[in-house]
Protein backbone atom coordinates (compact mmCIF):
# COMPACT_ATOMS: atom_id res chain seq x y z
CA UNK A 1 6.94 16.20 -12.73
CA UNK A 2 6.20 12.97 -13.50
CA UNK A 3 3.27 10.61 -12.14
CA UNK A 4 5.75 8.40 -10.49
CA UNK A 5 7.71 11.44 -8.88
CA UNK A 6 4.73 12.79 -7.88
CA UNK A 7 3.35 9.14 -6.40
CA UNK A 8 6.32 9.36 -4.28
CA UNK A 9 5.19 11.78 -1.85
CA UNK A 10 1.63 10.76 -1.43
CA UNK A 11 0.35 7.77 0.76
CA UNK A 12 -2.18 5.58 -0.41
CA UNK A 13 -5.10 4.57 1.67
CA UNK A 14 -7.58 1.67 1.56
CA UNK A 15 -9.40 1.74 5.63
CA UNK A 16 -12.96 0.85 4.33
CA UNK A 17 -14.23 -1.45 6.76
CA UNK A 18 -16.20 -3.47 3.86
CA UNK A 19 -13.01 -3.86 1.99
CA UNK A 20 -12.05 -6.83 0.49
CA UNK A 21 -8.93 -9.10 -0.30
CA UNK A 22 -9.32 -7.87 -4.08
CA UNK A 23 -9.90 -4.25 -3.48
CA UNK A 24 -6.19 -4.61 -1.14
CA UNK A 25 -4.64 -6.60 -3.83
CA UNK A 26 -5.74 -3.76 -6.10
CA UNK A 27 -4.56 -1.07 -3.80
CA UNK A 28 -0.83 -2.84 -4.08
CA UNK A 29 -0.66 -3.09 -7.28
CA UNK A 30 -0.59 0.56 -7.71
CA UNK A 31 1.06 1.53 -5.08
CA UNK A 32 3.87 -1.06 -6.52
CA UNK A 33 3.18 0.58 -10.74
CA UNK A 34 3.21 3.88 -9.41
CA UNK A 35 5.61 3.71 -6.66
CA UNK A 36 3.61 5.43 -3.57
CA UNK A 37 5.70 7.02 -0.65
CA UNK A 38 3.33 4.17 1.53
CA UNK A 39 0.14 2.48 1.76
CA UNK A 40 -1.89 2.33 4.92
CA UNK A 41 -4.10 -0.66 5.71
CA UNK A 42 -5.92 -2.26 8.73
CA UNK A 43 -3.62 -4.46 10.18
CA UNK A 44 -5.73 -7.67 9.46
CA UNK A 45 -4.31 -7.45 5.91
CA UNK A 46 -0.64 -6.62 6.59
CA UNK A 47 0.08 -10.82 6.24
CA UNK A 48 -1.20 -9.59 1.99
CA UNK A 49 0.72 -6.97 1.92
CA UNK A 50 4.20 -8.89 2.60
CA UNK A 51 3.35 -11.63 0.01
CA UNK A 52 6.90 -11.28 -1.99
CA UNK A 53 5.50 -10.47 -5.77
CA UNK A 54 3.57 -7.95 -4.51
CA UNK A 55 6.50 -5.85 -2.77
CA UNK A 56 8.21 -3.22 -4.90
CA UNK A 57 11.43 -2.19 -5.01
CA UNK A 58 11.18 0.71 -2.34
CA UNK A 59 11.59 0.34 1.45
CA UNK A 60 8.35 -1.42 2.80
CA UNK A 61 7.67 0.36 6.21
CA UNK A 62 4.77 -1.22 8.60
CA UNK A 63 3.79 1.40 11.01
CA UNK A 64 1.44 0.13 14.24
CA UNK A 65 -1.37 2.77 14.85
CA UNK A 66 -1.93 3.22 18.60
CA UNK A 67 -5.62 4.19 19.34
């Protein structure tokens, strides 16, 4: 199997509360080079997320966590 079947089926994180812009910024660029089934972020940065160059190819899906 390789890495990017395997990314498929995983969902990558990034919830630290003392993230920053760059550590999200990394977060989608891997999620985009190794094609991650999702990424799950605070919704503060979901405006970064949607920036067009950083969007892959794969359905983006924005889910709103109800606590």
């Amino acid at each position: 199997m390789t890495i990017q079947k395997l990314a498929g089926y995983i969902d990558l994180t990034l919830l630290k509360p003392d993230a920053v812009k760059d550590d999200f910024f990394k977060l989608f660029a891997d999620a985009k080079k190794y094609s991650f089934a999702s990424i799950c972020i605070p919704p503060s940065y979901i405006s970064l997320a949607v920036i067009p160059s950083l969007i892959c190819q794969n359905k983006v899906l924005i889910y709103r966590m109800l606590i």
